[in-house]
C-alpha atoms as a PDB file:
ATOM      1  CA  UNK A   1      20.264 208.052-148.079  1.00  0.00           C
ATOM      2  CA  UNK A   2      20.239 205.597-151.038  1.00  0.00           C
ATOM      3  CA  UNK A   3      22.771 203.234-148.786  1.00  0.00           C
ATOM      4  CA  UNK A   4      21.043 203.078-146.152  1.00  0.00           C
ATOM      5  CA  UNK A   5      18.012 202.022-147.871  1.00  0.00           C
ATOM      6  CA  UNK A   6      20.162 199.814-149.819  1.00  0.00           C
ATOM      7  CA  UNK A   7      21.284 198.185-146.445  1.00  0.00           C
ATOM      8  CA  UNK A   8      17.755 198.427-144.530  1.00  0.00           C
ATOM      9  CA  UNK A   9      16.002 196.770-147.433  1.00  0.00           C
ATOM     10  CA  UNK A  10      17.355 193.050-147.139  1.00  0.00           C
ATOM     11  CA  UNK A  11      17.601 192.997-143.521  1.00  0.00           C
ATOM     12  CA  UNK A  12      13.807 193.459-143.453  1.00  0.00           C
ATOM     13  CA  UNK A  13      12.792 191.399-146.361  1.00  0.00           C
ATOM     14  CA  UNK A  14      14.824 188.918-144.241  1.00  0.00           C
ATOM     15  CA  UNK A  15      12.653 190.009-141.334  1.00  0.00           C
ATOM     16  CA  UNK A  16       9.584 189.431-143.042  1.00  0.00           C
ATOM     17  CA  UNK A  17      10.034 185.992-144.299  1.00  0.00           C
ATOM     18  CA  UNK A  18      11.053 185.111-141.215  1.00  0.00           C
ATOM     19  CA  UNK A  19       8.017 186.163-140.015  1.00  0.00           C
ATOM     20  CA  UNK A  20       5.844 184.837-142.948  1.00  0.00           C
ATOM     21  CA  UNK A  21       7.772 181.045-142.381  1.00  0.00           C
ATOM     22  CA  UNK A  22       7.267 181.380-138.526  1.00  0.00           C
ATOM     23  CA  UNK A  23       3.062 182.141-138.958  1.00  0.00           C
ATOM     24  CA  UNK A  24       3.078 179.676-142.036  1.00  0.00           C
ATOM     25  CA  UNK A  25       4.632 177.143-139.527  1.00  0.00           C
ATOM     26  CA  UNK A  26       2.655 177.785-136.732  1.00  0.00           C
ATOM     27  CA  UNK A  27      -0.720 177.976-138.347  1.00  0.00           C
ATOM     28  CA  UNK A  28      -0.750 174.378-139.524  1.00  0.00           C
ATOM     29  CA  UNK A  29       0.151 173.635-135.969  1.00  0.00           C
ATOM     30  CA  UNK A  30      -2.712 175.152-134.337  1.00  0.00           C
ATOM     31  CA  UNK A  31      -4.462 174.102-136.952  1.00  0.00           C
ATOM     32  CA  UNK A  32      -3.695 170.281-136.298  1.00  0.00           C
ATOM     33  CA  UNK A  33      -4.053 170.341-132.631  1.00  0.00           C
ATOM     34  CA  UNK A  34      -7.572 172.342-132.952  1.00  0.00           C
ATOM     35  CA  UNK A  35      -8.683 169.063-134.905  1.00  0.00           C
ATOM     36  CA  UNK A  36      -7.127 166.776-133.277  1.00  0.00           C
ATOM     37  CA  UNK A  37      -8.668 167.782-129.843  1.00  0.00           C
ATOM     38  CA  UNK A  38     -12.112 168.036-132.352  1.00  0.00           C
ATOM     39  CA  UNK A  39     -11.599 164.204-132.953  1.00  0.00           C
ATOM     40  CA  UNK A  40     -10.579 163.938-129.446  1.00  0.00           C
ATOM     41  CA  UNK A  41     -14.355 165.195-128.068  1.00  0.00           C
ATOM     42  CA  UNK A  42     -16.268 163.249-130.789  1.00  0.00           C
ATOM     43  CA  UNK A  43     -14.943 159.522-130.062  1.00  0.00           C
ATOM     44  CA  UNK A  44     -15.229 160.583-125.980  1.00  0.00           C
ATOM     45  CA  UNK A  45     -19.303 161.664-126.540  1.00  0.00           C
ATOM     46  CA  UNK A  46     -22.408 160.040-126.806  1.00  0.00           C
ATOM     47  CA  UNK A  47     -24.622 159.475-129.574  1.00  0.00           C
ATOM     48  CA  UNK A  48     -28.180 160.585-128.148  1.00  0.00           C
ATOM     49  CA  UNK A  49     -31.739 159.877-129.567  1.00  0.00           C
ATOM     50  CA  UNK A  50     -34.657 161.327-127.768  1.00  0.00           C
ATOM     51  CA  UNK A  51     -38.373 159.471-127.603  1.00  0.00           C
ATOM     52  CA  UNK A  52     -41.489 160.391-126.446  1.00  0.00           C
ATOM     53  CA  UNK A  53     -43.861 161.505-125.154  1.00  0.00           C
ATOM     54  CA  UNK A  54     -45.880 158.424-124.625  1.00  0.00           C
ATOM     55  CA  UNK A  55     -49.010 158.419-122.835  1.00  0.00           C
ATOM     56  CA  UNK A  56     -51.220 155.961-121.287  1.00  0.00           C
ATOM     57  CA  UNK A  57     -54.994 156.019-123.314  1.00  0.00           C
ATOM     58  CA  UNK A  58     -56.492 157.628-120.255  1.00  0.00           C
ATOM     59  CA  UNK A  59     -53.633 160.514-120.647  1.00  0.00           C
ATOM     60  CA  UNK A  60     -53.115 160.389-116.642  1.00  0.00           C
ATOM     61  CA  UNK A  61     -49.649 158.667-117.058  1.00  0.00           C
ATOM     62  CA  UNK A  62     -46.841 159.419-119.643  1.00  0.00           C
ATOM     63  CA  UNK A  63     -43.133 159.107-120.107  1.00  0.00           C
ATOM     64  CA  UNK A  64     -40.412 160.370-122.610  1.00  0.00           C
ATOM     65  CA  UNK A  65     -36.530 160.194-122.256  1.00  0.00           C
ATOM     66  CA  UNK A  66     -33.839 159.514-124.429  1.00  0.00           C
ATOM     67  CA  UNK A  67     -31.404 156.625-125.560  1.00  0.00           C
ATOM     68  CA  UNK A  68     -27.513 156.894-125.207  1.00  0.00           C
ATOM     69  CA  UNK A  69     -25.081 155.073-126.543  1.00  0.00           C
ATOM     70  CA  UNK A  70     -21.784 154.018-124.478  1.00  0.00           C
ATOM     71  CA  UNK A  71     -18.827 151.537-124.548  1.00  0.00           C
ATOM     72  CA  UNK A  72     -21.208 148.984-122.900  1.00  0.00           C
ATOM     73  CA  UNK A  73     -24.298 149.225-125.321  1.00  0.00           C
ATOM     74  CA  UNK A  74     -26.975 151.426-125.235  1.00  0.00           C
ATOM     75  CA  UNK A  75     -28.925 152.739-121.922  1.00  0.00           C
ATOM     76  CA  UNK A  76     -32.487 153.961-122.399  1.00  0.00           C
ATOM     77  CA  UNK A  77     -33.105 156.820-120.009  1.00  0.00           C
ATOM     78  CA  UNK A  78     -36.331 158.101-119.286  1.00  0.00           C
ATOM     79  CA  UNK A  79     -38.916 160.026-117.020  1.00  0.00           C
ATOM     80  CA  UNK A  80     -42.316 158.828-115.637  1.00  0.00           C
ATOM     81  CA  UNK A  81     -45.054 160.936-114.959  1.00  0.00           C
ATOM     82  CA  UNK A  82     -48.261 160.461-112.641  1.00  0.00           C
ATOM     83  CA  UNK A  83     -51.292 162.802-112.691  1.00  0.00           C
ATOM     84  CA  UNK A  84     -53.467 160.406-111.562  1.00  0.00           C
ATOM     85  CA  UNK A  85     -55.844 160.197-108.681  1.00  0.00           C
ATOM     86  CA  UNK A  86     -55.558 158.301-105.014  1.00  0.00           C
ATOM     87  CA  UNK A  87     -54.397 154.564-105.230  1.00  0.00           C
ATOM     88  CA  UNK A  88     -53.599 154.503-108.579  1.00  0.00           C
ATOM     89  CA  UNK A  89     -49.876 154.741-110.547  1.00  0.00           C
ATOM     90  CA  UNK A  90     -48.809 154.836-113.886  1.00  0.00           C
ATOM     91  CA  UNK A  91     -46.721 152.160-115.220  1.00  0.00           C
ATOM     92  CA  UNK A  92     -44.195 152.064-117.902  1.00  0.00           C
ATOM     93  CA  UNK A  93     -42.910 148.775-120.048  1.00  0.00           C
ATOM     94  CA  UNK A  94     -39.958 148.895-121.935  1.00  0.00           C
ATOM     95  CA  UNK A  95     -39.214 145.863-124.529  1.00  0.00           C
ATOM     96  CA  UNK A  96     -36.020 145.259-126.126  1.00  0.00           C
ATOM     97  CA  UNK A  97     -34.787 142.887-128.829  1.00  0.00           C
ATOM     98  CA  UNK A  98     -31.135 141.944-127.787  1.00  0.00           C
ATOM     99  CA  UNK A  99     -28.597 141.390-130.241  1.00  0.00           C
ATOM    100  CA  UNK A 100     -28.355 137.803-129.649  1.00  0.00           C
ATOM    101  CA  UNK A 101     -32.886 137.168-130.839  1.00  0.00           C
ATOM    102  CA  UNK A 102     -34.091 137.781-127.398  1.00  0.00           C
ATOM    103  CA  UNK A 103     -36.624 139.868-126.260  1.00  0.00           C
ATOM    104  CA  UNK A 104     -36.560 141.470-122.519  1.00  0.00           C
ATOM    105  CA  UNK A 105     -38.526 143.578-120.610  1.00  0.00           C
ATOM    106  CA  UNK A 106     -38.490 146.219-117.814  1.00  0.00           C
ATOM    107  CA  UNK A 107     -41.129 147.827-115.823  1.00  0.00           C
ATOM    108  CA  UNK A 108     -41.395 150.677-113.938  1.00  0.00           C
ATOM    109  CA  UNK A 109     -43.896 152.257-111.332  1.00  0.00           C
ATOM    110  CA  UNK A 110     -44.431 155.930-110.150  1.00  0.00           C
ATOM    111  CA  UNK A 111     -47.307 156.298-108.045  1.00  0.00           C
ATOM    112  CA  UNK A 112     -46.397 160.180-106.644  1.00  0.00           C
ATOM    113  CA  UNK A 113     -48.619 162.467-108.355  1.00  0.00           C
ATOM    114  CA  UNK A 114     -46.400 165.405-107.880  1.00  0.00           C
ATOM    115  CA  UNK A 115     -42.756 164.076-108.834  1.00  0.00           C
ATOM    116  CA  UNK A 116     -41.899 161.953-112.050  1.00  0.00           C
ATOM    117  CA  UNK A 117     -39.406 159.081-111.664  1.00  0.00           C
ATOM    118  CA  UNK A 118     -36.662 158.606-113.517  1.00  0.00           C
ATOM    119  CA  UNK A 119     -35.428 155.071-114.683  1.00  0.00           C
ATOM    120  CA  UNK A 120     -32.423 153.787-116.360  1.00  0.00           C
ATOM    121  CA  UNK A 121     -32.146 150.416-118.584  1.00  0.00           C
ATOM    122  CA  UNK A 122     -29.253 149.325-119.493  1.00  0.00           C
ATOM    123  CA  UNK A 123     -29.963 147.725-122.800  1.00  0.00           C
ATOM    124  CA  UNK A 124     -26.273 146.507-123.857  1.00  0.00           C
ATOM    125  CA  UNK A 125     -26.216 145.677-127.759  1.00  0.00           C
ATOM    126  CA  UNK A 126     -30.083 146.078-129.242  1.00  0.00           C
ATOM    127  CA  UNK A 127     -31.668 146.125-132.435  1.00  0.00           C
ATOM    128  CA  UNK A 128     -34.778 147.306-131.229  1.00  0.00           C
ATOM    129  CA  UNK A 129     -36.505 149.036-128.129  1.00  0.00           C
ATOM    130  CA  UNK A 130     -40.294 149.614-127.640  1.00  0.00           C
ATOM    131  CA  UNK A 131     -42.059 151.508-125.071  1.00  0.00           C
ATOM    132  CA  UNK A 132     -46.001 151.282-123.628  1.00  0.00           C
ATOM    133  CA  UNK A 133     -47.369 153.042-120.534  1.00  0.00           C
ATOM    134  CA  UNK A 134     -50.530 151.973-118.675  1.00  0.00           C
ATOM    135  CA  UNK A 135     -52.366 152.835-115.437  1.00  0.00           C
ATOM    136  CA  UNK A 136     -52.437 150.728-112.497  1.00  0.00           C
ATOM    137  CA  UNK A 137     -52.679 149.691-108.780  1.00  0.00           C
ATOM    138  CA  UNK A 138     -49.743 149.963-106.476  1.00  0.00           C
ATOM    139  CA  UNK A 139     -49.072 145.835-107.651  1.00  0.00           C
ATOM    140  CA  UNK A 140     -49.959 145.450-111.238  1.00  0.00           C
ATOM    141  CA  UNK A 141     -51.176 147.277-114.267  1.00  0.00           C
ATOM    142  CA  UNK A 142     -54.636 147.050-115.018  1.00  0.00           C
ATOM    143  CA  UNK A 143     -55.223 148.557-117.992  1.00  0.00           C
ATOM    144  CA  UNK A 144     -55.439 151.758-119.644  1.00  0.00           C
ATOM    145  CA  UNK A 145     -52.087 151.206-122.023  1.00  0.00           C
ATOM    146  CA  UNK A 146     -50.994 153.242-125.212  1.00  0.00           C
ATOM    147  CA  UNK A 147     -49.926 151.079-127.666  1.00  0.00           C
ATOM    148  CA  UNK A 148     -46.074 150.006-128.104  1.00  0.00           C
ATOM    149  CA  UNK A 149     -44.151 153.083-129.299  1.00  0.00           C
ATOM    150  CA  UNK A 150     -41.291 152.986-131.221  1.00  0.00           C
ATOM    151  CA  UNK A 151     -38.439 153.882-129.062  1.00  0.00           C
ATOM    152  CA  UNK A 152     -34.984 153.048-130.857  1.00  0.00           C
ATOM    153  CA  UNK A 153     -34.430 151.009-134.075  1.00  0.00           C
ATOM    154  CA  UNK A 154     -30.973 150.219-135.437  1.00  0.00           C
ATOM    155  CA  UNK A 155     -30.333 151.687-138.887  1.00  0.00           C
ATOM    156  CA  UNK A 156     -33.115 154.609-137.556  1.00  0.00           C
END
């Protein structure tokens, strides 16, 4: 009985390093490809801040959305909302500061009272972005505006 333990004994103390150097190998592997597709995900996705909700001073238009960033820039993404009455809309401006000094604008109408709109600018590179939204006519904006809300801001 003594030799056959004698014998048994190295062949699985063989068998268990084996083992131990095959799971101490292969852990570090899974390990590394767990990160690396980790890495992988966080370059491919988007950096989002949210904004709003802004509303016009009559509180019968408002908007809130979010800003994304993506190889091109940054895209501000938001919704409009109308609770207004007949012949009337609710208006939102968005102002950007470019990162070349320039301001530019974008304005957007919804006039449904049932539906908001969604609208998409495409900002590119920005150090700033602003938002206001007013109450007007199917045409122009006659009045009623909150005052510029902070949107986006580089640095935060």
């Amino acid at each position: 009985m003594r030799s056959a333990a004698r014998l048994l004994l190295p062949l699985a103390a063989a068998g268990l390093s084996a083992a131990l150097a095959t799971g101490l190998v292969a852990a570090p592997a899974a390990a590394s490809a767990a990160s690396a597709s980790t890495a992988a995900s966080a370059v491919s996705a988007a950096e989002t801040w949210k904004w709003g909700p802004t509303a016009s001073s009559d509180t019968k238009g408002w908007a809130n959305g979010h800003v994304r960033s993506s190889s091109s820039g940054l895209r501000i993404v938001g919704d409009l909302y109308d609770a207004g009455g007949a012949r009337t809309c609710s208006w939102v401006k968005v102002k950007w500061l470019t990162d070349r000094g320039k301001y530019r604008t974008a304005t957007y109408r919804n006039c449904s009272q049932s539906t908001p709109r969604t609208f998409t600018v495409k900002a590119g590179y920005m150090l700033l972005a602003k938002a206001m939204v007013c109450r007007g006519s199917a045409t122009r904006i006659t009045g009623k505006c909150s005052r510029w809300e902070q949107v986006w801001t580089q640095g935060g």
